[in-house]
PDB file of N, CA and C in Angstrom:
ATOM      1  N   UNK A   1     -23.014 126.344 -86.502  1.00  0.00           N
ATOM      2  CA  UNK A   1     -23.860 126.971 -85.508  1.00  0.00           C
ATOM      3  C   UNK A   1     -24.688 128.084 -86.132  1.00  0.00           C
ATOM      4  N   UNK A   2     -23.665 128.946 -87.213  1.00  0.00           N
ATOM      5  CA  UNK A   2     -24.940 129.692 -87.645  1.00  0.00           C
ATOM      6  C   UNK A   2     -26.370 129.346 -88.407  1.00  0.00           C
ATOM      7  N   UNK A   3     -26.112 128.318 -88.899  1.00  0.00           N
ATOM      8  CA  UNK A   3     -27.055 127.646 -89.805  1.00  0.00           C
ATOM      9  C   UNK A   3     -27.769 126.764 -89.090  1.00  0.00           C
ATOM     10  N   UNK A   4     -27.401 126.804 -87.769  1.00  0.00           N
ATOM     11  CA  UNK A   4     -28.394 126.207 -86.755  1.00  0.00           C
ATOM     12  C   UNK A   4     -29.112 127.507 -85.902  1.00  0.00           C
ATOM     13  N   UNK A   5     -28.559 128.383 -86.025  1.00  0.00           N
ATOM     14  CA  UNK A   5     -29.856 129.823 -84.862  1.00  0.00           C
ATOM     15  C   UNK A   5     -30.137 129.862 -85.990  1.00  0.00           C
ATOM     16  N   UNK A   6     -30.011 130.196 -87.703  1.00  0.00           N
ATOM     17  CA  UNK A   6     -31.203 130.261 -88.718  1.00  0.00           C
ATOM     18  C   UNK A   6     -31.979 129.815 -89.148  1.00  0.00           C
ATOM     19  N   UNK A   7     -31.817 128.614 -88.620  1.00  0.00           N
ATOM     20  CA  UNK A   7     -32.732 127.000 -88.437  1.00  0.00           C
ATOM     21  C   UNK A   7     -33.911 127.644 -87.459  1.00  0.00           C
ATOM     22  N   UNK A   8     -33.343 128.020 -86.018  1.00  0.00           N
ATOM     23  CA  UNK A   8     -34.449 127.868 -85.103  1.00  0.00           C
ATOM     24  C   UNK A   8     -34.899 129.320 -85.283  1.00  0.00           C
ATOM     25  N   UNK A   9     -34.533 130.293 -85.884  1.00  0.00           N
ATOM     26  CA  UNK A   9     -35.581 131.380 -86.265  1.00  0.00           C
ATOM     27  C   UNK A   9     -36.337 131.157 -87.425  1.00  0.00           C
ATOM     28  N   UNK A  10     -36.327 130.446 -88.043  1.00  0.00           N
ATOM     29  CA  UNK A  10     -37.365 129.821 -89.125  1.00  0.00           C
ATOM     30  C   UNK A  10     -38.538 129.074 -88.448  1.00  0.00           C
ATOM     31  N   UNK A  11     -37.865 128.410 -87.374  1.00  0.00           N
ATOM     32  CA  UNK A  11     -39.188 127.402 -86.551  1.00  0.00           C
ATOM     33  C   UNK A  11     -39.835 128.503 -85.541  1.00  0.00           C
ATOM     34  N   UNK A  12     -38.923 129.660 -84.645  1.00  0.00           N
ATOM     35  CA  UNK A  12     -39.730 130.404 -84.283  1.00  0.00           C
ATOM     36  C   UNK A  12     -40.861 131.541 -84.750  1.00  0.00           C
ATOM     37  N   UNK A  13     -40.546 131.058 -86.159  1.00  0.00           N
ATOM     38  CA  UNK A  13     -41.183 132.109 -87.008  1.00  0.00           C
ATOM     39  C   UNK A  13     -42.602 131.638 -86.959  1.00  0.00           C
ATOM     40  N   UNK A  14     -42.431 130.400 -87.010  1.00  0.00           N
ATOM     41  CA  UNK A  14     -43.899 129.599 -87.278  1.00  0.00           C
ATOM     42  C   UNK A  14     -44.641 129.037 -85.897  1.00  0.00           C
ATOM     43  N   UNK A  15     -43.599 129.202 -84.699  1.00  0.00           N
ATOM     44  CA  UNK A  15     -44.412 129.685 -83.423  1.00  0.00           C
ATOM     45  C   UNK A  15     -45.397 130.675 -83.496  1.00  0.00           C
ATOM     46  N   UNK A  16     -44.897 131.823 -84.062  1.00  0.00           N
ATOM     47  CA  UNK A  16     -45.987 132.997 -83.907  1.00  0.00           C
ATOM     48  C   UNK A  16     -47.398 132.627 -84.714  1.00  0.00           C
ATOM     49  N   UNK A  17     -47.084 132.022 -85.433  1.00  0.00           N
ATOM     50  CA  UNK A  17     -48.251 131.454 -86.242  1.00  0.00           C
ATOM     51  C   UNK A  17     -49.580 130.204 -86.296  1.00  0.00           C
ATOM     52  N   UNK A  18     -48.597 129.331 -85.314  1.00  0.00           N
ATOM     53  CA  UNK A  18     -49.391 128.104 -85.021  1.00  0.00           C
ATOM     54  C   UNK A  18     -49.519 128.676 -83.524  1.00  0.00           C
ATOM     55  N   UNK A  19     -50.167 128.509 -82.659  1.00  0.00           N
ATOM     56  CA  UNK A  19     -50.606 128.318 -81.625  1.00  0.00           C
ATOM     57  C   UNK A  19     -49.580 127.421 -80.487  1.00  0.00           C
ATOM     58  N   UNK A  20     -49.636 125.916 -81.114  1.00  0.00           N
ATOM     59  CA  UNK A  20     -49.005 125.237 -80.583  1.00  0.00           C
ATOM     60  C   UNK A  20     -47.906 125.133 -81.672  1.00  0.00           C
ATOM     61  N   UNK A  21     -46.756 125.594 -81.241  1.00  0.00           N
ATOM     62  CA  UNK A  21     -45.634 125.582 -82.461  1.00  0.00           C
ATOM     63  C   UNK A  21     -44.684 124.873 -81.656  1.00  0.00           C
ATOM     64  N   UNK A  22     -44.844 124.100 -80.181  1.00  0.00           N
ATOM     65  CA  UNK A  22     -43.994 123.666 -79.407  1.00  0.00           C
ATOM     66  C   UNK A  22     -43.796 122.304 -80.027  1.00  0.00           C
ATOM     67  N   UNK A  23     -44.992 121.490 -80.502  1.00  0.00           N
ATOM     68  CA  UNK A  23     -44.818 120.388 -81.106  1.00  0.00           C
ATOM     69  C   UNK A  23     -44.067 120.522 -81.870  1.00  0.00           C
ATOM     70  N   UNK A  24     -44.048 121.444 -83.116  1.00  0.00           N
ATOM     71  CA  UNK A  24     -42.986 121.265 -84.317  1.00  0.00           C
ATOM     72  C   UNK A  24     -41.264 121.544 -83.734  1.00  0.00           C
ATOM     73  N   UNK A  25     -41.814 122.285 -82.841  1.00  0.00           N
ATOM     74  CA  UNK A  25     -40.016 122.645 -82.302  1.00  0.00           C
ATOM     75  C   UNK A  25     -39.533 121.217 -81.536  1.00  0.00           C
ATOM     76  N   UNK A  26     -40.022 120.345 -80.807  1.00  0.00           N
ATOM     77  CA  UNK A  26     -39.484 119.268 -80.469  1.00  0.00           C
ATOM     78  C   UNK A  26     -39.745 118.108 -81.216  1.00  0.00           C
ATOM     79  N   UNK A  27     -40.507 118.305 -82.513  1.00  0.00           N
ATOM     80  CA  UNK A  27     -40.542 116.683 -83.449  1.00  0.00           C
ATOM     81  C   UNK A  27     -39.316 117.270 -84.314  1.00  0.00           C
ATOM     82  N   UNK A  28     -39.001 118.475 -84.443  1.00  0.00           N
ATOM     83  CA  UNK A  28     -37.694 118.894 -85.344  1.00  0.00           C
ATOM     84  C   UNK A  28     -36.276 118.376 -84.467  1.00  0.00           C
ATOM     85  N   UNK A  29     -36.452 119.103 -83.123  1.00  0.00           N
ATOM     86  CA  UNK A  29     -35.734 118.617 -81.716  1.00  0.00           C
ATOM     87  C   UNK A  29     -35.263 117.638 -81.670  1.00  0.00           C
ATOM     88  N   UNK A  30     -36.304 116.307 -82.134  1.00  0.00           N
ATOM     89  CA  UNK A  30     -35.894 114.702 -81.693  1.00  0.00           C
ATOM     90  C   UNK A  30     -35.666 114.327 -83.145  1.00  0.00           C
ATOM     91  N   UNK A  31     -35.696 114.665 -84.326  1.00  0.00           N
ATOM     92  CA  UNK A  31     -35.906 114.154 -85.536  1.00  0.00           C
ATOM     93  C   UNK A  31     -34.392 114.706 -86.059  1.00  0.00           C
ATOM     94  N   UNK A  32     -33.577 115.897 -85.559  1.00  0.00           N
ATOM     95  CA  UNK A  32     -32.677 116.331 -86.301  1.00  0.00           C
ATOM     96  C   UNK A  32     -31.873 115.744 -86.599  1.00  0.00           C
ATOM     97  N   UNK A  33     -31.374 114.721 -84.698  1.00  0.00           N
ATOM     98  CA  UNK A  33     -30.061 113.974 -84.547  1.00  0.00           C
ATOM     99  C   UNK A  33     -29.632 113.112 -85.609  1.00  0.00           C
ATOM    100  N   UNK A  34     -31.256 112.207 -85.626  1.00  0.00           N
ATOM    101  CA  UNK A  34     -31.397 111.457 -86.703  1.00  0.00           C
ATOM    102  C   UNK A  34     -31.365 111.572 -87.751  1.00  0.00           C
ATOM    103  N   UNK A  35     -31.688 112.728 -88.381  1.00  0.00           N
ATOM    104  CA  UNK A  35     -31.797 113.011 -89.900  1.00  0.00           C
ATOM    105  C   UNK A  35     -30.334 113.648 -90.552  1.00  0.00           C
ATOM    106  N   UNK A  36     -30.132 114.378 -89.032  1.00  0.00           N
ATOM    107  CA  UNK A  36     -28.414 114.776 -88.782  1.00  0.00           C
ATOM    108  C   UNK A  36     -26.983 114.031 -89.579  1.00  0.00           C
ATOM    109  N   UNK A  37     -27.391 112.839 -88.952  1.00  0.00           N
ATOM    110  CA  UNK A  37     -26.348 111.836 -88.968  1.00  0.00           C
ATOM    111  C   UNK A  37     -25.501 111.501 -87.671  1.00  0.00           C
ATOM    112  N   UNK A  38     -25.927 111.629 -86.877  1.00  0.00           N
ATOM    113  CA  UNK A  38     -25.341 111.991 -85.431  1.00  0.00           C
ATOM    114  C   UNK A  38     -25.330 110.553 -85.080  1.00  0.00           C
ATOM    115  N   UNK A  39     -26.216 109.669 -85.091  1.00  0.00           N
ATOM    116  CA  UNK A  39     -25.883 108.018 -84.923  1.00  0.00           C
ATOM    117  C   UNK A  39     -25.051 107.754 -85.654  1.00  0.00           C
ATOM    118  N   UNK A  40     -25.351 107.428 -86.729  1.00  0.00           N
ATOM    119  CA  UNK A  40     -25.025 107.072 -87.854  1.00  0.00           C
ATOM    120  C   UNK A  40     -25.017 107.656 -89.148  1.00  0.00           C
ATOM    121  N   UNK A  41     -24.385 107.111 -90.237  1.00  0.00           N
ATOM    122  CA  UNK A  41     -24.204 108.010 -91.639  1.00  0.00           C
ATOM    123  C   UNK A  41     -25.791 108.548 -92.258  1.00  0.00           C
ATOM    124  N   UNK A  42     -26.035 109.080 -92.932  1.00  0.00           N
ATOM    125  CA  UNK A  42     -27.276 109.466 -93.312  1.00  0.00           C
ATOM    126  C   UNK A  42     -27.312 108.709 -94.404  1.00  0.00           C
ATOM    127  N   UNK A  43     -26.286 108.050 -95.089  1.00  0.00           N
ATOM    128  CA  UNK A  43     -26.423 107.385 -96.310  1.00  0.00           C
ATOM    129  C   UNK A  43     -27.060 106.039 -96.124  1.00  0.00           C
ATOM    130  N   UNK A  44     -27.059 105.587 -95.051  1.00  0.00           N
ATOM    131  CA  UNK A  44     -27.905 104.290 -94.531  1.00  0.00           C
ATOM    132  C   UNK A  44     -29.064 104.528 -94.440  1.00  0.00           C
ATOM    133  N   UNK A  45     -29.775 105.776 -94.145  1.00  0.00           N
ATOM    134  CA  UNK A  45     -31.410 106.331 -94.007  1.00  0.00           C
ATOM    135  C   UNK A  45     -31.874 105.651 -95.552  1.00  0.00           C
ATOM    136  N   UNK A  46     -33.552 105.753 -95.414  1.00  0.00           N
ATOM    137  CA  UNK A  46     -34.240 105.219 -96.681  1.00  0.00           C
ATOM    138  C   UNK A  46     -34.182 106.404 -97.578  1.00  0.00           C
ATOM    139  N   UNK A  47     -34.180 106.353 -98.588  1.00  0.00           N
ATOM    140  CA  UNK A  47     -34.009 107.516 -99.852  1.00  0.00           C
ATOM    141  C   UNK A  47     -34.923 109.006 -99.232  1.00  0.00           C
ATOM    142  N   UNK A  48     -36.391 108.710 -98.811  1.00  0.00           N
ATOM    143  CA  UNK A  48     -37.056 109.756 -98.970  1.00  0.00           C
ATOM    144  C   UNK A  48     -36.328 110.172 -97.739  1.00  0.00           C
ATOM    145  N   UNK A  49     -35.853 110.119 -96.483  1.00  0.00           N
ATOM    146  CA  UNK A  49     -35.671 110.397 -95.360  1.00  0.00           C
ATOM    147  C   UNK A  49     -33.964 110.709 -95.672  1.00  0.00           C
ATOM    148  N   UNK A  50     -33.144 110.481 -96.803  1.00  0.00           N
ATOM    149  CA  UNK A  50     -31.963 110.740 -97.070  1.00  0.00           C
ATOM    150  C   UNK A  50     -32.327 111.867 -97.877  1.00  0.00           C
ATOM    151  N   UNK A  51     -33.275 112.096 -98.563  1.00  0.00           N
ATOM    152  CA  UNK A  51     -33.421 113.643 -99.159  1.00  0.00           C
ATOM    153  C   UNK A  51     -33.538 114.351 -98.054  1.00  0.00           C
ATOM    154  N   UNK A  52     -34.818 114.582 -97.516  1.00  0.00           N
ATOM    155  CA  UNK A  52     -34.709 115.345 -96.165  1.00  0.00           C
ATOM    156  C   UNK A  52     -33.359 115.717 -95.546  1.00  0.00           C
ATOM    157  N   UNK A  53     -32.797 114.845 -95.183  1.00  0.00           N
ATOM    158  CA  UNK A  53     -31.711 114.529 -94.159  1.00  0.00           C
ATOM    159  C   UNK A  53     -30.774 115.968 -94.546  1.00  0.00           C
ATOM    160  N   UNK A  54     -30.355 115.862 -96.375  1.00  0.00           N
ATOM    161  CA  UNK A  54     -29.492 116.752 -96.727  1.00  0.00           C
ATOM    162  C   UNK A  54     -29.881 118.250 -96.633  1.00  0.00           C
ATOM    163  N   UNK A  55     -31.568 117.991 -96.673  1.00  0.00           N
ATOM    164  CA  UNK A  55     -31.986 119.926 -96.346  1.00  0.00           C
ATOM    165  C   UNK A  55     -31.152 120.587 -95.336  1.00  0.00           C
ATOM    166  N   UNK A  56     -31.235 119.428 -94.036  1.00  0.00           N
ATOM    167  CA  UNK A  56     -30.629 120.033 -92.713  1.00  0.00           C
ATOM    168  C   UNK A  56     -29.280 120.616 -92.706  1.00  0.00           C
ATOM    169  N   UNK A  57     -28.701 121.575 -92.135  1.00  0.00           N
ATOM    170  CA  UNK A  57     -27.527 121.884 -92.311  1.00  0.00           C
ATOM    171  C   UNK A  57     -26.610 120.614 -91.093  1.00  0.00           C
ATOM    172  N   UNK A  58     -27.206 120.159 -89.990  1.00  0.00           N
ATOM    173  CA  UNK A  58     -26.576 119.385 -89.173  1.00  0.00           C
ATOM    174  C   UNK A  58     -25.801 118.093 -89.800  1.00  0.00           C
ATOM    175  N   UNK A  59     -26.592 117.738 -91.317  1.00  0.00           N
ATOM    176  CA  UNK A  59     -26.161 116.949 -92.016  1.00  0.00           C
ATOM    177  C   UNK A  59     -24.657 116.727 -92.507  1.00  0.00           C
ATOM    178  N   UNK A  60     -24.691 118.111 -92.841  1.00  0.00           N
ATOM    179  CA  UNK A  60     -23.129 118.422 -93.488  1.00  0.00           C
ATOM    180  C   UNK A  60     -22.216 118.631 -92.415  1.00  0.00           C
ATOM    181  N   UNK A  61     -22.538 119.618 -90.997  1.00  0.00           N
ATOM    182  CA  UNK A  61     -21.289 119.589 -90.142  1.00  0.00           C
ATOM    183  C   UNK A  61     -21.134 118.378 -89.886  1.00  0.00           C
ATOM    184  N   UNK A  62     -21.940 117.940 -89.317  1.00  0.00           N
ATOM    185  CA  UNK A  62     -21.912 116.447 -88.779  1.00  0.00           C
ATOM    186  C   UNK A  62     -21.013 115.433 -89.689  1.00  0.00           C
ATOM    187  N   UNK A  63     -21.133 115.445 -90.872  1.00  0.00           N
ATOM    188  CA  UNK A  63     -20.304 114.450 -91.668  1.00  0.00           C
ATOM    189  C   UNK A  63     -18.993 115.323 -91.873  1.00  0.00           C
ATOM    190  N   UNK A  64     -18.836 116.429 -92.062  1.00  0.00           N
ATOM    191  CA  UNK A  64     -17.389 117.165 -92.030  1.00  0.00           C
ATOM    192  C   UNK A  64     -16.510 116.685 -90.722  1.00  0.00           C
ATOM    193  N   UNK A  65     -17.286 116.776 -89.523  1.00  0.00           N
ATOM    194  CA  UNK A  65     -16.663 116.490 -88.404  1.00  0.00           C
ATOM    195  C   UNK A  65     -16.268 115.048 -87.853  1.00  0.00           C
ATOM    196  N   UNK A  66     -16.746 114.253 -89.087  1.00  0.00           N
ATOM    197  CA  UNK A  66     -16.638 112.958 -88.534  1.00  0.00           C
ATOM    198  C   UNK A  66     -15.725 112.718 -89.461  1.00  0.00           C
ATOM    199  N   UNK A  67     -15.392 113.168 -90.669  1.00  0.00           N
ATOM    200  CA  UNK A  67     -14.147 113.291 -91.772  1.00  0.00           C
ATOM    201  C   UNK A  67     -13.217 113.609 -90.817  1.00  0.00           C
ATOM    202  N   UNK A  68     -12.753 114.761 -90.480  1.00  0.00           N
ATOM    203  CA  UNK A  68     -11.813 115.246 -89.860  1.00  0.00           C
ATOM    204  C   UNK A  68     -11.631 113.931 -88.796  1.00  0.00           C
ATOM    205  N   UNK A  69     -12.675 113.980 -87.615  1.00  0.00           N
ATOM    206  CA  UNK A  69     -12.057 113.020 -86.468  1.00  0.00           C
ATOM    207  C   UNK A  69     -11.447 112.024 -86.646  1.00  0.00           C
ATOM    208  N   UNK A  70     -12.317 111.203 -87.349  1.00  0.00           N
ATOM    209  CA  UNK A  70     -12.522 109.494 -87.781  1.00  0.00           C
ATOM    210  C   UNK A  70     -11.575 109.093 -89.324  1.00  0.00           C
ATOM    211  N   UNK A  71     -11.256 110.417 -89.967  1.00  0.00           N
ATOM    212  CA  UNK A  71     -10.602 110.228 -91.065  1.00  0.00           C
ATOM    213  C   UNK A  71     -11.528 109.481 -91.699  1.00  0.00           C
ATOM    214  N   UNK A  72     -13.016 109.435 -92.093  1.00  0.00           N
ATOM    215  CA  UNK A  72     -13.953 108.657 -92.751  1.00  0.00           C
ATOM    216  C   UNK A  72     -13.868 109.555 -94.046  1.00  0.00           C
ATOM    217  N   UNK A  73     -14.647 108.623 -95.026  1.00  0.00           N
ATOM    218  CA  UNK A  73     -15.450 109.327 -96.227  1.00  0.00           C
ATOM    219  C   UNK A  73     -16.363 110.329 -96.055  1.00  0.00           C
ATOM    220  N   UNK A  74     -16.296 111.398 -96.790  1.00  0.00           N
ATOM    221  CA  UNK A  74     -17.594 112.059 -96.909  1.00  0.00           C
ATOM    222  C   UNK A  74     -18.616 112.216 -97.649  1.00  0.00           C
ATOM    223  N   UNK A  75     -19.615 112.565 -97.969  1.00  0.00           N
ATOM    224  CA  UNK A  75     -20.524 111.773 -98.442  1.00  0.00           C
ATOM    225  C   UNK A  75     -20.611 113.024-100.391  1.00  0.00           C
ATOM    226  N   UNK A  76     -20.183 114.186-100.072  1.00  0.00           N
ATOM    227  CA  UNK A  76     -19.325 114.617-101.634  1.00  0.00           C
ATOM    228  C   UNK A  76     -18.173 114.618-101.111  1.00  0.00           C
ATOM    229  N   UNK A  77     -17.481 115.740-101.513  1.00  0.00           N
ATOM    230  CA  UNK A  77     -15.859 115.734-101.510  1.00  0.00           C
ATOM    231  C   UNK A  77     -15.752 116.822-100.014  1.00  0.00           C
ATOM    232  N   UNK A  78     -14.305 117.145 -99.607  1.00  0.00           N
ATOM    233  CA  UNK A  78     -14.702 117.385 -98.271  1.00  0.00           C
ATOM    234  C   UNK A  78     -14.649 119.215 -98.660  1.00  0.00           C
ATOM    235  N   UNK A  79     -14.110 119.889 -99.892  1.00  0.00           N
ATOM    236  CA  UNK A  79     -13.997 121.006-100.339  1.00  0.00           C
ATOM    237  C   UNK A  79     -15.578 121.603-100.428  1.00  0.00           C
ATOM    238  N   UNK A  80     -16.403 120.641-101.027  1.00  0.00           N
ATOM    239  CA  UNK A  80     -18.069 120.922-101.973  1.00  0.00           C
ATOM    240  C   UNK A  80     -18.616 120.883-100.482  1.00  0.00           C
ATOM    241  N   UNK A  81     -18.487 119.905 -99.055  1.00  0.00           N
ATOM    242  CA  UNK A  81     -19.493 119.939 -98.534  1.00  0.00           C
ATOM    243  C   UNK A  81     -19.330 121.039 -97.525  1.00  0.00           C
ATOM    244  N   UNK A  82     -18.006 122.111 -97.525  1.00  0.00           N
ATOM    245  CA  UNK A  82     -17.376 123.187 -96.636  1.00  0.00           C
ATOM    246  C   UNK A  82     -18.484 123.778 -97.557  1.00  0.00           C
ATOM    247  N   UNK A  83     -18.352 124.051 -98.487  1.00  0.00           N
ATOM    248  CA  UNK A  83     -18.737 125.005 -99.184  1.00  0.00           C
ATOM    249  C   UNK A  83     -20.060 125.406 -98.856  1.00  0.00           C
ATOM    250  N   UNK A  84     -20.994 123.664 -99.294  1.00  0.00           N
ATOM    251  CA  UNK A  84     -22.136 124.035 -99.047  1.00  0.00           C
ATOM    252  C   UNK A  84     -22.704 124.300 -97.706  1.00  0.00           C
ATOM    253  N   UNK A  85     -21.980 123.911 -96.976  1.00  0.00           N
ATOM    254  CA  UNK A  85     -21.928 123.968 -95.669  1.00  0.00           C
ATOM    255  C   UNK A  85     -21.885 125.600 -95.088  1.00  0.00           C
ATOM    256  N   UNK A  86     -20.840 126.434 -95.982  1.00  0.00           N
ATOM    257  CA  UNK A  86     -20.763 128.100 -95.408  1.00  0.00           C
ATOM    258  C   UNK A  86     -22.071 128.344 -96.327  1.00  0.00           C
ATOM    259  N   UNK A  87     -22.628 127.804 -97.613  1.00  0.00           N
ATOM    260  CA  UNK A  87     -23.808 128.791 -97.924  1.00  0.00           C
ATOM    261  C   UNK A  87     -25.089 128.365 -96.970  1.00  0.00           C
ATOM    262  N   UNK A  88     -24.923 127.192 -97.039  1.00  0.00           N
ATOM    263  CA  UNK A  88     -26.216 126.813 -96.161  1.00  0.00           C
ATOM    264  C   UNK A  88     -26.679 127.734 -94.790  1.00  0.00           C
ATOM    265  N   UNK A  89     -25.518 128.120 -94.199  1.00  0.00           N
ATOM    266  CA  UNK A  89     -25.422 128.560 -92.925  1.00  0.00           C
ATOM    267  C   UNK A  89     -25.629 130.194 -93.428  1.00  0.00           C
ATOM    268  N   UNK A  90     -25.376 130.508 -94.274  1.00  0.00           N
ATOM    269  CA  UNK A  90     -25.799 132.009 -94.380  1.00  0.00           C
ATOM    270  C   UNK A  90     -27.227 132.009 -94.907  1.00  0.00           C
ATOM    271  N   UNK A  91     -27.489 130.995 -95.782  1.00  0.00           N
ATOM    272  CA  UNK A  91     -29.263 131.209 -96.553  1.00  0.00           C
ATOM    273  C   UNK A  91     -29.990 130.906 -95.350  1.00  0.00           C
ATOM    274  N   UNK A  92     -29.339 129.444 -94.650  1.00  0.00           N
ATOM    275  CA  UNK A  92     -30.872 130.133 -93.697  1.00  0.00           C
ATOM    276  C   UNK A  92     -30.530 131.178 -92.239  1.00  0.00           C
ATOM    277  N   UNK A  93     -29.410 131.543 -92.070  1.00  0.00           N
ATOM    278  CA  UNK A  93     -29.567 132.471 -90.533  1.00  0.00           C
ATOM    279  C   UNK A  93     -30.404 134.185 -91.966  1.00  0.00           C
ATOM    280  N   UNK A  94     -29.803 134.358 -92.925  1.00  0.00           N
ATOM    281  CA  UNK A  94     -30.992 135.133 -93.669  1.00  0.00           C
ATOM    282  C   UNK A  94     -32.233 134.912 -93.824  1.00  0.00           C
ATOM    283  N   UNK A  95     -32.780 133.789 -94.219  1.00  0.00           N
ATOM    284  CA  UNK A  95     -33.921 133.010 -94.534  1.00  0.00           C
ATOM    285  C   UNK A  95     -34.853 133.278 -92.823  1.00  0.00           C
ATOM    286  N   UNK A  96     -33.965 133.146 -91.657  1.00  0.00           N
ATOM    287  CA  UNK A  96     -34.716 132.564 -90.807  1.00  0.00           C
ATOM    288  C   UNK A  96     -35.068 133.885 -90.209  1.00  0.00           C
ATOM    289  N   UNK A  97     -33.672 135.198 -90.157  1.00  0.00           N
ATOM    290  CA  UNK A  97     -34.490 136.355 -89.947  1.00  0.00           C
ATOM    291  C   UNK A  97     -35.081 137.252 -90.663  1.00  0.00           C
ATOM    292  N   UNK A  98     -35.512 136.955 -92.414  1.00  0.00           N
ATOM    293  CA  UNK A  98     -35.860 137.178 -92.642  1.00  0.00           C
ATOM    294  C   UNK A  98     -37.894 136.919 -92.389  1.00  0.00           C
ATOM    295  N   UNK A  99     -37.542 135.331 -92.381  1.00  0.00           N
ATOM    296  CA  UNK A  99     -39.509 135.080 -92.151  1.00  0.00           C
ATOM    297  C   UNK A  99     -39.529 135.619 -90.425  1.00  0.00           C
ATOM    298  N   UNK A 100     -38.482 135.551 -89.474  1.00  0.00           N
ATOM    299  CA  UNK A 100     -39.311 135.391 -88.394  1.00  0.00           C
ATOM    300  C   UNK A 100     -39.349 137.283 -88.233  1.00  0.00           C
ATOM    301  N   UNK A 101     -39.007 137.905 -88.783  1.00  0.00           N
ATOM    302  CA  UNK A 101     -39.452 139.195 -88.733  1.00  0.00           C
ATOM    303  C   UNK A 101     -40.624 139.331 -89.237  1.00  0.00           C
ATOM    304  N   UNK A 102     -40.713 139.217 -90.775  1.00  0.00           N
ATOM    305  CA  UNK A 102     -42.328 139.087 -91.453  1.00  0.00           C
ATOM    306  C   UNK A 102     -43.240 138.770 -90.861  1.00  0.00           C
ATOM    307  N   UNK A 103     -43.091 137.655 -90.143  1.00  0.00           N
ATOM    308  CA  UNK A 103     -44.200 136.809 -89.366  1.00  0.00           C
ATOM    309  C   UNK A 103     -44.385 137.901 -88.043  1.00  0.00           C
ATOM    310  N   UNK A 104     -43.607 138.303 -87.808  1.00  0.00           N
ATOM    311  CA  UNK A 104     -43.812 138.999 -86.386  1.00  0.00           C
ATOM    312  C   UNK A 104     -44.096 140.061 -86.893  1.00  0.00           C
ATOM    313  N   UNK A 105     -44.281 140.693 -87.855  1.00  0.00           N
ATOM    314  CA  UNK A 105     -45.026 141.962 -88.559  1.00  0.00           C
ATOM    315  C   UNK A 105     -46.557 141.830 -88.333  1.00  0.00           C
ATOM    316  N   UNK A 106     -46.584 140.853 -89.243  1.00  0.00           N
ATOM    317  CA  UNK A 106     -47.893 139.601 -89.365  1.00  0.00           C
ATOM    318  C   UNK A 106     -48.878 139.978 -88.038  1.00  0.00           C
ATOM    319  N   UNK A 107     -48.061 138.988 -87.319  1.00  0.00           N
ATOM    320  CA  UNK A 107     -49.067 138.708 -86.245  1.00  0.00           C
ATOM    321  C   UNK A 107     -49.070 139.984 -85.136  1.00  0.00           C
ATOM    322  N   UNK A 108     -47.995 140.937 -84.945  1.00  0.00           N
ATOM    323  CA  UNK A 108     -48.955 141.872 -84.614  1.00  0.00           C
ATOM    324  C   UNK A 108     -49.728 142.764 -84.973  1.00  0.00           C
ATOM    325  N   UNK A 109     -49.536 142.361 -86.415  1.00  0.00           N
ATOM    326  CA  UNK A 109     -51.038 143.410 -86.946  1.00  0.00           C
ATOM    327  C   UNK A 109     -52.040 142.444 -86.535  1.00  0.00           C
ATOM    328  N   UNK A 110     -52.068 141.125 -86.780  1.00  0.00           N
ATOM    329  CA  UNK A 110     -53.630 140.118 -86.276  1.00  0.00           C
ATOM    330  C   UNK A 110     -53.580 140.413 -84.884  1.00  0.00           C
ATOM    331  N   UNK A 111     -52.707 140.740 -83.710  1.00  0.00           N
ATOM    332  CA  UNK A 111     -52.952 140.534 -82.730  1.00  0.00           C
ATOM    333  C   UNK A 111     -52.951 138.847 -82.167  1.00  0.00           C
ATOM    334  N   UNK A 112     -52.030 138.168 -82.492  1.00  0.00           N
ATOM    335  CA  UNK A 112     -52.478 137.060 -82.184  1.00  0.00           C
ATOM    336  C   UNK A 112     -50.774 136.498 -81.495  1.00  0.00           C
ATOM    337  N   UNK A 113     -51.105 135.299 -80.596  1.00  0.00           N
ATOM    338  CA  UNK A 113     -50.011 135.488 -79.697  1.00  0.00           C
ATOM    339  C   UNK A 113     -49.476 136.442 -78.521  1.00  0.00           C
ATOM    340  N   UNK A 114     -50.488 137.170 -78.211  1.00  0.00           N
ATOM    341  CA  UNK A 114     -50.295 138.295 -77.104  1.00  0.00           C
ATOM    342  C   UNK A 114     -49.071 139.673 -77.627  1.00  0.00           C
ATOM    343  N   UNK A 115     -49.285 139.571 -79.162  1.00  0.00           N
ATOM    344  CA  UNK A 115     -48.698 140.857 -79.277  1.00  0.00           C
ATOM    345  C   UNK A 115     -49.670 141.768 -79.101  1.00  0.00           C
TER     346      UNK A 115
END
């Protein structure tokens, strides 16, 4: 979860910036589940869409949690993907308040967005 509100302060960051930033927040919205692994394994996705897939942090809970339930494979070992799983979740809830502050520096010096 944390690496999911640092997720969506990264995308709200780039609200302040695009105008219409609602599109990117719901093609991310409908694209995550999928890229997630939430149907299905991500290892079945096509290569370029299996790189992607692993940026997401939903990638890794999602396959941790289906280890645990389902007693399945995971897609590294289940120690490496905790792991990357606690850094992921700290680089971006940092990452995400880090830009969406900047950006909101940003744009109310432009004035743009009704600051």
């Amino acid at each position: 979860m944390t690496a999911s509100f640092g997720f969506a302060f990264l995308i709200f960051g780039l609200t302040l910036v695009i105008r219409e930033g609602d599109e990117i927040v719901s093609l991310l919205g409908n694209a995550a589940p999928l890229l997630g692994g939430l149907y299905f394994p991500v290892t079945l996705l096509p290569t370029p869409l299996l790189v992607i897939s692993y940026v997401f942090p939903f990638t890794w809970g999602i396959d941790l949690l289906r280890a645990v339930f389902l007693d399945s494979k995971t897609i590294l070992s289940f120690e490496t993907e905790l792991i990357l799983l606690f850094i992921m979740s700290l680089g971006y809830f940092g990452m995400g308040i880090l830009s969406y502050k900047s950006l909101e520096i940003k744009m109310r010096r432009k004035g743009i967005q009704g600051f």
